[in-house]
C-alpha atoms as a PDB file:
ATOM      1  CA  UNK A   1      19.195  13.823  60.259  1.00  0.00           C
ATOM      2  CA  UNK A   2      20.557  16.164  57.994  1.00  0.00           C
ATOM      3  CA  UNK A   3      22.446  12.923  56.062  1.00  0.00           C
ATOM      4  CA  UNK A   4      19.122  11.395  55.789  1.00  0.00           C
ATOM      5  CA  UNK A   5      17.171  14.423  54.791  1.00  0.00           C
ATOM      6  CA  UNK A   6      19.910  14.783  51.439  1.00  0.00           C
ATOM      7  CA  UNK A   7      19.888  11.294  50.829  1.00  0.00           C
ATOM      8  CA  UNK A   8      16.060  10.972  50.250  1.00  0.00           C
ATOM      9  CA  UNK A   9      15.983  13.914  48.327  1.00  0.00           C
ATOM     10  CA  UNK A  10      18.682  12.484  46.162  1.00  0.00           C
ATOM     11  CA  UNK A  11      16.916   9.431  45.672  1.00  0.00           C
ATOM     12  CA  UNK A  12      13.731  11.033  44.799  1.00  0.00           C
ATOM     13  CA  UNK A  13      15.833  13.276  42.420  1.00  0.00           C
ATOM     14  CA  UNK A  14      17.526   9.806  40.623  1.00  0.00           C
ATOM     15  CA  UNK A  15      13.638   8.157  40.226  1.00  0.00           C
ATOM     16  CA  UNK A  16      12.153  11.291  38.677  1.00  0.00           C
ATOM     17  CA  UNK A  17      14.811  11.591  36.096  1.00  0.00           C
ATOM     18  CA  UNK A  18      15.362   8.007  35.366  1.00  0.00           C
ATOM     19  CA  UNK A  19      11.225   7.515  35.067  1.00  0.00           C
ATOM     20  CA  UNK A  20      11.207  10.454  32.202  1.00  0.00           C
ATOM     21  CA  UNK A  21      13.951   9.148  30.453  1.00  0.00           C
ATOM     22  CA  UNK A  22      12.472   5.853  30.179  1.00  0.00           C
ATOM     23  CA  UNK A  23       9.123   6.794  29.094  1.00  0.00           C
ATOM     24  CA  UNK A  24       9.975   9.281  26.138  1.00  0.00           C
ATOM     25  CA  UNK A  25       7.296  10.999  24.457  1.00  0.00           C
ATOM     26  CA  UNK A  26       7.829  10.758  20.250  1.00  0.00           C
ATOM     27  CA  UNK A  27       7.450  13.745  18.706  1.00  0.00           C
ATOM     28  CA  UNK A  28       5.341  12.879  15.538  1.00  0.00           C
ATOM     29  CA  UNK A  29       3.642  10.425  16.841  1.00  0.00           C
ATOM     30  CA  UNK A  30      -0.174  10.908  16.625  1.00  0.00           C
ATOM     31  CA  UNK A  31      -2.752  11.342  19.267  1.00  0.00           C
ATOM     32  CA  UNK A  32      -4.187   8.373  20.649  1.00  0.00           C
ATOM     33  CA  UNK A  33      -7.529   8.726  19.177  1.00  0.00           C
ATOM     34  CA  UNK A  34      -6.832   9.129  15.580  1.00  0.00           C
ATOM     35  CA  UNK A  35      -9.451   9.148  12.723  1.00  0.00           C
ATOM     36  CA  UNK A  36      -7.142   7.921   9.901  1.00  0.00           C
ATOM     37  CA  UNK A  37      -7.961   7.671   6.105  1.00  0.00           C
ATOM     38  CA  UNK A  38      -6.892   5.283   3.160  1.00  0.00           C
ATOM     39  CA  UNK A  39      -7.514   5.700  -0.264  1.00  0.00           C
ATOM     40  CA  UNK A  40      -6.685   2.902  -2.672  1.00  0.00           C
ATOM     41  CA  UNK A  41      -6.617   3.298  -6.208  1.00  0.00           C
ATOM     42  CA  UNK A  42      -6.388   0.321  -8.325  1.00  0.00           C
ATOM     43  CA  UNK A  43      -8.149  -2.539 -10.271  1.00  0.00           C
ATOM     44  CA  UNK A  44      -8.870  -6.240  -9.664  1.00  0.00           C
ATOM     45  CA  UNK A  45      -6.069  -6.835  -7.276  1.00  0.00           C
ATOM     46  CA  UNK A  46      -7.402  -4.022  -5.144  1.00  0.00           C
ATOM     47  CA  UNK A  47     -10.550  -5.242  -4.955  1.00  0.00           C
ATOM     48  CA  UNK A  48      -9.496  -8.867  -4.602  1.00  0.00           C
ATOM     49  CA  UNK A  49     -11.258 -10.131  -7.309  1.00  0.00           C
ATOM     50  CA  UNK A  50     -12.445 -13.866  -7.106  1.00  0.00           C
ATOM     51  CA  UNK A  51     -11.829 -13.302  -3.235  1.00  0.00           C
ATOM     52  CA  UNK A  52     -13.751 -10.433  -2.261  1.00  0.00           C
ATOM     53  CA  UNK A  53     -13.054  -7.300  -1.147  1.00  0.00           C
ATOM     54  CA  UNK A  54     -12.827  -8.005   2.423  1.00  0.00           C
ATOM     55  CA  UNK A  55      -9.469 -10.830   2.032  1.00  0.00           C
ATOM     56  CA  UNK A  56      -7.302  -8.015  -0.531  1.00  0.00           C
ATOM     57  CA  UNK A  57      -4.984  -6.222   0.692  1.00  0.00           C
ATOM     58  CA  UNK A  58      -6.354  -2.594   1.714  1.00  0.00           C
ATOM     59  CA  UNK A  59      -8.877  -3.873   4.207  1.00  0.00           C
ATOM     60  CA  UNK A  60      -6.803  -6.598   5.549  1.00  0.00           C
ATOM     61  CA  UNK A  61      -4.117  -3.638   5.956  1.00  0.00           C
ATOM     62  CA  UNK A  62      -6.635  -1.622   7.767  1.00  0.00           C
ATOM     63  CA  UNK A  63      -8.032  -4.396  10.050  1.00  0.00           C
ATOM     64  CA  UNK A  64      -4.479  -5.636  11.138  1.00  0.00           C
ATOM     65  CA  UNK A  65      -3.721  -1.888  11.857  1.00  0.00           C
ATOM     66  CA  UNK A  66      -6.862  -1.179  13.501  1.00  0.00           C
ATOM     67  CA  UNK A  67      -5.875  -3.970  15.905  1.00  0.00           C
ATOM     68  CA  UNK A  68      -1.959  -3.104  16.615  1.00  0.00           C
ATOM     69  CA  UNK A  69      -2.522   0.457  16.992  1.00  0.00           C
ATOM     70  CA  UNK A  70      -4.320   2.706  18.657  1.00  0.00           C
ATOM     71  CA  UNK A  71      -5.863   4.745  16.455  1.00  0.00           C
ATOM     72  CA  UNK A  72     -10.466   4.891  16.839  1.00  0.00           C
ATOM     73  CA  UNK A  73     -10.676   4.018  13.058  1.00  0.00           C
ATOM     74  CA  UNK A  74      -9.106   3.786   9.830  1.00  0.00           C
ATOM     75  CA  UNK A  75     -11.331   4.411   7.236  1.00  0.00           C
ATOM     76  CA  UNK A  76     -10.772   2.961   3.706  1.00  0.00           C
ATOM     77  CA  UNK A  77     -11.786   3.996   0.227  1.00  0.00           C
ATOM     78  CA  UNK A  78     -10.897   1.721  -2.412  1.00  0.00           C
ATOM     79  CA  UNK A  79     -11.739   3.228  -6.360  1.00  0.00           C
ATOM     80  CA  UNK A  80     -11.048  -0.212  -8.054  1.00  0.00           C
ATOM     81  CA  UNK A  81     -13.000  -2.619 -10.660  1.00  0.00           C
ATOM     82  CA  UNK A  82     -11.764  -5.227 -12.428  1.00  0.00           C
ATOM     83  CA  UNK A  83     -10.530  -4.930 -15.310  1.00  0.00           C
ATOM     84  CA  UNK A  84      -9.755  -1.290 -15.080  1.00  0.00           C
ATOM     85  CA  UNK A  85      -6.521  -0.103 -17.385  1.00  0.00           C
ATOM     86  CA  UNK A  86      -5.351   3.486 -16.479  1.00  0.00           C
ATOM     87  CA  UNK A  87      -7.572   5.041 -18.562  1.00  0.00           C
ATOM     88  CA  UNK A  88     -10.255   3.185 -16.547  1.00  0.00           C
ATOM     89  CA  UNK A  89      -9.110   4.286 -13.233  1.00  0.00           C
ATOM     90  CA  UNK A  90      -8.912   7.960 -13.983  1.00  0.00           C
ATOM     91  CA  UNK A  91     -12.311   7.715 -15.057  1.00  0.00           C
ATOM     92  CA  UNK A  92     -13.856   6.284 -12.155  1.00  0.00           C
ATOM     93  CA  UNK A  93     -11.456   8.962 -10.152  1.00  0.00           C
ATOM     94  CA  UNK A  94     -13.350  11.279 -12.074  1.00  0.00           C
ATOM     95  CA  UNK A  95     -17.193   9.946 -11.180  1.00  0.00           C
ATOM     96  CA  UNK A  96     -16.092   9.123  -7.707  1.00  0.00           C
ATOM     97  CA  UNK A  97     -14.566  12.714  -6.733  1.00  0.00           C
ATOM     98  CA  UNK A  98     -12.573  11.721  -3.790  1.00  0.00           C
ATOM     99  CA  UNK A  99     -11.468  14.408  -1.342  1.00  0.00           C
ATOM    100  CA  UNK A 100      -7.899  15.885  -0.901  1.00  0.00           C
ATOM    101  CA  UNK A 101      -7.338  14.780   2.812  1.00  0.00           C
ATOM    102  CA  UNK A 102      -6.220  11.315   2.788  1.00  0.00           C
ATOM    103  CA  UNK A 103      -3.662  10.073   5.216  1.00  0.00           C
ATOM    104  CA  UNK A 104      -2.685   7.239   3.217  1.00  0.00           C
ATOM    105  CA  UNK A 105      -3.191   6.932  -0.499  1.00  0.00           C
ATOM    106  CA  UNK A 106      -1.569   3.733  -2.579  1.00  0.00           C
ATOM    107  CA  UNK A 107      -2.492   3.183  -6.274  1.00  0.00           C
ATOM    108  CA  UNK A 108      -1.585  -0.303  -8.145  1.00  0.00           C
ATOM    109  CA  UNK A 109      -2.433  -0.432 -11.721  1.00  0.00           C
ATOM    110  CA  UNK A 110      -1.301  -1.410 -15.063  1.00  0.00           C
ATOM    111  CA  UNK A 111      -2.296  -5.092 -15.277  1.00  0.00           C
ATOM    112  CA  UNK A 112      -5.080  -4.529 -18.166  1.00  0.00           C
ATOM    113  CA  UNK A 113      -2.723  -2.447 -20.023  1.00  0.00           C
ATOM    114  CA  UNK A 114      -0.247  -5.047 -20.700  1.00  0.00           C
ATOM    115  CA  UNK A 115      -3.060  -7.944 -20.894  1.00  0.00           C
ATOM    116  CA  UNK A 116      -4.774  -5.595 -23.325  1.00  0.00           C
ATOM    117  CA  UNK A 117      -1.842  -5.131 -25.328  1.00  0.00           C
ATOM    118  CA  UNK A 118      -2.111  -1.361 -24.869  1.00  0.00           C
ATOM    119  CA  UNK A 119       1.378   0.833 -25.472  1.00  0.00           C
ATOM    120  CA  UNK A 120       3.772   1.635 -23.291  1.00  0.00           C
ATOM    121  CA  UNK A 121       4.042   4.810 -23.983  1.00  0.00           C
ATOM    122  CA  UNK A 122       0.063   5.671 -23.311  1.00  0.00           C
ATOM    123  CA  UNK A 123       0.881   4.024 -19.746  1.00  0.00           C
ATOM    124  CA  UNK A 124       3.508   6.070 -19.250  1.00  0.00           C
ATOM    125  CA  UNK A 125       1.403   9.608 -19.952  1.00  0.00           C
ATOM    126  CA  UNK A 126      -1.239   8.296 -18.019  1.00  0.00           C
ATOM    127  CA  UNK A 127       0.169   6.998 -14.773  1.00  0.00           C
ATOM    128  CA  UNK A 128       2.049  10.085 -14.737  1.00  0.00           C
ATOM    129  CA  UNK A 129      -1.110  11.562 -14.410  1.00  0.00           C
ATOM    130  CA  UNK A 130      -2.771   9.406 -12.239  1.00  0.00           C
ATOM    131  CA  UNK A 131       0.131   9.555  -9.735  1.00  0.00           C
ATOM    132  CA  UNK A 132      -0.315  13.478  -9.916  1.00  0.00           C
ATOM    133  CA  UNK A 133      -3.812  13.136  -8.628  1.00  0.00           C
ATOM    134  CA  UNK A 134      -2.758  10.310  -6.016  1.00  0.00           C
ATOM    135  CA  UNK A 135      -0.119  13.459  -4.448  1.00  0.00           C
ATOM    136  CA  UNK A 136      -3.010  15.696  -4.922  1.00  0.00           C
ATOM    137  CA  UNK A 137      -5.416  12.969  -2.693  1.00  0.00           C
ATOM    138  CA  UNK A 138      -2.358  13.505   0.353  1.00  0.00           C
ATOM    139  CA  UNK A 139      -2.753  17.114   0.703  1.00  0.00           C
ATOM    140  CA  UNK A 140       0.406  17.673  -1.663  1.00  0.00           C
ATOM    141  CA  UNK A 141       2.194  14.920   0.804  1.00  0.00           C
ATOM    142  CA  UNK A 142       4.282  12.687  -1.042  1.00  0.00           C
ATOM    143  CA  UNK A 143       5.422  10.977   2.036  1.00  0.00           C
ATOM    144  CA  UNK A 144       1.978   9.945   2.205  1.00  0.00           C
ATOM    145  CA  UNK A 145       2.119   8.081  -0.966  1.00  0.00           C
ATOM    146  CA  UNK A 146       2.631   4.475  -1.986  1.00  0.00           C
ATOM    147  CA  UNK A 147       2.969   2.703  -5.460  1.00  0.00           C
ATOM    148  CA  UNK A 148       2.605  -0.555  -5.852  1.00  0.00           C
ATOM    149  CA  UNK A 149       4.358  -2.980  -8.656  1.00  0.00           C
ATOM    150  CA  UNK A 150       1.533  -4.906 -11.030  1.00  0.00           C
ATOM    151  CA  UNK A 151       1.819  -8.811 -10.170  1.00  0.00           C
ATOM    152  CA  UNK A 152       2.483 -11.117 -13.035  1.00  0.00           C
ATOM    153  CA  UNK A 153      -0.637 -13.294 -14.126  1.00  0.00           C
ATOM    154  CA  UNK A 154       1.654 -14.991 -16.155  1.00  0.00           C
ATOM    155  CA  UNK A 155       2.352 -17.382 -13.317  1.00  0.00           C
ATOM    156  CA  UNK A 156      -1.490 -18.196 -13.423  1.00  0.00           C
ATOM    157  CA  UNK A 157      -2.957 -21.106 -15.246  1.00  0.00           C
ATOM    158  CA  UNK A 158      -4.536 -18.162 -17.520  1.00  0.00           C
ATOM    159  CA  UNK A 159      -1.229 -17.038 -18.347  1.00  0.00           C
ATOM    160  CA  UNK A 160       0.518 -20.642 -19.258  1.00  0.00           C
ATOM    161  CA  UNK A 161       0.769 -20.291 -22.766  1.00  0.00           C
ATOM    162  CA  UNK A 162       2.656 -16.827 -22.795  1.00  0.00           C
ATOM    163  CA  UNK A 163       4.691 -16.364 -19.639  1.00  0.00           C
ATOM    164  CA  UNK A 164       8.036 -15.346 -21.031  1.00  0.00           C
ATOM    165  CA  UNK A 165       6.072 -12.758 -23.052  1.00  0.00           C
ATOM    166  CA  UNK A 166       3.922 -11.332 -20.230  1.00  0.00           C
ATOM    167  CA  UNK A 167       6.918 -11.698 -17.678  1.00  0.00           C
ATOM    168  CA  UNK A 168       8.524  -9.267 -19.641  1.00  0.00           C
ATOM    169  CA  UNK A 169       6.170  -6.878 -20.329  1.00  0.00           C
ATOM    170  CA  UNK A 170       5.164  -6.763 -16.532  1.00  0.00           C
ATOM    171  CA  UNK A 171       9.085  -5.750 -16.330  1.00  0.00           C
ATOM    172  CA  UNK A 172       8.922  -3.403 -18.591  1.00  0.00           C
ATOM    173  CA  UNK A 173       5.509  -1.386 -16.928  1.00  0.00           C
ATOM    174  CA  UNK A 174       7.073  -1.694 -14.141  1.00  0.00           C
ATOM    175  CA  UNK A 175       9.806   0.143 -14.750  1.00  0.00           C
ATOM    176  CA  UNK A 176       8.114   2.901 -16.123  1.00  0.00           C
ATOM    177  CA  UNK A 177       6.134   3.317 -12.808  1.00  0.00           C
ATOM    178  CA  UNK A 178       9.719   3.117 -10.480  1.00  0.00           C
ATOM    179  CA  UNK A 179      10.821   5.474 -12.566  1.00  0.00           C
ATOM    180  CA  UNK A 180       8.190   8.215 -12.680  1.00  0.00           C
ATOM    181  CA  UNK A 181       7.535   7.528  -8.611  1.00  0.00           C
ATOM    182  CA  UNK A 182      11.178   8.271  -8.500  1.00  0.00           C
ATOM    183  CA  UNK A 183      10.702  11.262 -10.340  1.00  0.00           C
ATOM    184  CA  UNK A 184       7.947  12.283  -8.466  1.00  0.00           C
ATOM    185  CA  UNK A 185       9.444  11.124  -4.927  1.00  0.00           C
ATOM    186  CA  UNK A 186       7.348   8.965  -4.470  1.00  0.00           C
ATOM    187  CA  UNK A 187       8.102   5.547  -2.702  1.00  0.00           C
ATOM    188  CA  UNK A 188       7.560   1.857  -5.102  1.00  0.00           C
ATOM    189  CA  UNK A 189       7.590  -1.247  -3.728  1.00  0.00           C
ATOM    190  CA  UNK A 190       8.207  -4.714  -5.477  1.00  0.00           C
ATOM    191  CA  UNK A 191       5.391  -7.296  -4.786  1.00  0.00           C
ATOM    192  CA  UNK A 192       5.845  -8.687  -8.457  1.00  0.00           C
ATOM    193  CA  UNK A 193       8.853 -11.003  -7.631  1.00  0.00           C
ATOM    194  CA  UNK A 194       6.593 -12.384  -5.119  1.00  0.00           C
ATOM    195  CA  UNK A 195       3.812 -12.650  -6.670  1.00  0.00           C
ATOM    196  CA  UNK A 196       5.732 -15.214  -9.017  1.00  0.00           C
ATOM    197  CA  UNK A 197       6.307 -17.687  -6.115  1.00  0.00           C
ATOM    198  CA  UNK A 198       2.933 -18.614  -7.084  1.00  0.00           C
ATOM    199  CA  UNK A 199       4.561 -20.732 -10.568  1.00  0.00           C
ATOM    200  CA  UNK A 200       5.274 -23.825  -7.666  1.00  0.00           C
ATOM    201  CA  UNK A 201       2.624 -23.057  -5.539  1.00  0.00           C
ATOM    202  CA  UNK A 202      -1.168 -23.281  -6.655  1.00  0.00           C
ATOM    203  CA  UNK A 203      -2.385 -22.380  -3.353  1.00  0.00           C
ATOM    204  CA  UNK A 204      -1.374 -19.042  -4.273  1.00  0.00           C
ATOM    205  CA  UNK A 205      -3.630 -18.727  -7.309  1.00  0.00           C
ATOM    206  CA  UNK A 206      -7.147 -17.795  -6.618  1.00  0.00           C
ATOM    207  CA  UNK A 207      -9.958 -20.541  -7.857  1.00  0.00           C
ATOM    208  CA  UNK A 208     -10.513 -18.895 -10.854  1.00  0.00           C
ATOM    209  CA  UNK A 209      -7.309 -19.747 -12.339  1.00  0.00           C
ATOM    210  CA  UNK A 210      -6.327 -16.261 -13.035  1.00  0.00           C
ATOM    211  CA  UNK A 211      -6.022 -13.488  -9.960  1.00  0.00           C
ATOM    212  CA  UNK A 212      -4.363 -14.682  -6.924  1.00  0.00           C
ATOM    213  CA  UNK A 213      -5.410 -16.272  -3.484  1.00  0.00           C
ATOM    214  CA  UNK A 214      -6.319 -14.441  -0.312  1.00  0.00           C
ATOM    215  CA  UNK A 215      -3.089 -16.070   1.056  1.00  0.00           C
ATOM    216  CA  UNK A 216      -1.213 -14.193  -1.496  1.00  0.00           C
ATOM    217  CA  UNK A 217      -2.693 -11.199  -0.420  1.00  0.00           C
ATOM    218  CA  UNK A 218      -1.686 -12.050   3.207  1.00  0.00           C
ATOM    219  CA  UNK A 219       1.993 -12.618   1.673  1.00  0.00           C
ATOM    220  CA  UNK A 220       1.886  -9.222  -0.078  1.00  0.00           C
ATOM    221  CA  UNK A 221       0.627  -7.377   2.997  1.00  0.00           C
ATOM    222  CA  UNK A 222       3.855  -8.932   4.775  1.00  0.00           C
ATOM    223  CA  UNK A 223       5.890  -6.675   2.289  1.00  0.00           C
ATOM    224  CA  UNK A 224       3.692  -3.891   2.691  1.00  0.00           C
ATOM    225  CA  UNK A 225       2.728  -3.356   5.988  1.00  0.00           C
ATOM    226  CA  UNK A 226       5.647  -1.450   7.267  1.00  0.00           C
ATOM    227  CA  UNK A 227       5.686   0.670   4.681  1.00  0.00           C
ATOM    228  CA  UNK A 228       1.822   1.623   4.637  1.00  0.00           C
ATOM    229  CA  UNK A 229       1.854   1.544   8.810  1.00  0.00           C
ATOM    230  CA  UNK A 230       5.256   4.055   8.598  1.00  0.00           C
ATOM    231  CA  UNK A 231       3.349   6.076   6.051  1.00  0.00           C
ATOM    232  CA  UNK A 232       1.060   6.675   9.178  1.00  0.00           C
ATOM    233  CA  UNK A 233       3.445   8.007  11.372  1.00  0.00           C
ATOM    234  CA  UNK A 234       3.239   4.805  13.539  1.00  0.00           C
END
């Protein structure tokens, strides 16, 4: 009896452990529950111009993280127009007076700078300062923050007549922004190069001949999903 007595207990002992190993709770992971928020700074691409708002890539972010999470809602605000240059954005920043509490903030501009043959140098002073404010938007968090490369229109039907030019130039703002999100700590990530898969494939091009299709969008979100969903916590 005594045998069988120590042997139960030992088994008993062997499922308890095993069951909490197996079932480890993560540290920073957040509540189930979570009231999440995502603020995305930008300019036509943001707002998925010629596609609407509801097929570019911030809201189908937050409804394909809405659905593979747990969290009770993800709330987005997008300060975007199209057409905006930096200048542009900081100004609507300015008239829209977000708050300083954002989970998530991502900002993708420069597009109208180089298509309105504005100088490097003035994008350079003022995405510094618009990437200040983005930090500011997180709490301070840089973790928290996300910057985007500008696509290249030049692939567009819009852009046939100058693509070496505006391929270039698109380089050139780009790597102004790695660089000062590198400065800053801040993580960049390269949709550009795909973005010009869209020179052999129309279907990529949105019907006005100029921004790109809602199945580029879905393509970009590929790239950034993990990195906006880690930005999270999940």
């Amino acid at each position: 009896m005594m045998r069988r007595s120590l042997f139960f207990a030992l088994l008993i002992s062997l499922f308890a452990c095993s069951k909490n190993e197996a079932q480890p709770i993560p540290i920073d992971a957040p509540a189930l529950g979570s009231n999440l928020r995502y603020l995305a700074l930008g300019d036509s691409y943001t707002i998925g111009t010629a596609i609407g708002p509801e097929k570019a890539y911030p809201q189908i972010f937050a409804d394909s993280f809405r659905i593979k999470t747990a969290v009770d809602s993800l709330e987005v605000q997008v300060i975007a127009q199209n057409g905006w240059t930096t200048a542009d954005l900081k100004n609507g920043i300015n008239t829209s007076q977000p708050d300083s509490n954002f989970n998530l903030v991502s900002i993708l501009i420069g597009v109208n700078n180089q298509y309105k043959k504005l100088s490097l140098e003035e994008y350079k002073g003022e995405f510094w300062q618009l990437l200040k404010r983005a930090i500011a938007f997180a709490e301070g968090d840089t973790g928290r923050v996300l910057v985007i490369s500008i696509p290249d229109w030049g692939v567009s039907p819009a852009g046939a007549g100058s693509r070496p030019e505006v391929a270039q130039q698109i380089d050139d703002f780009n790597a102004a922004q790695s660089q000062i999100a590198g400065e800053y700590g801040v993580d960049f990530i390269d949709i550009t190069t795909l973005s010009r898969t869209a020179l052999n494939d129309q279907t990529l091009i949105a019907s006005d001949g100029l921004h790109f299709s809602a199945k580029m969008h879905q393509q970009w979100l590929q790239l950034l999903y993990p990195l906006l969903a880690e930005k999270l916590n999940f």
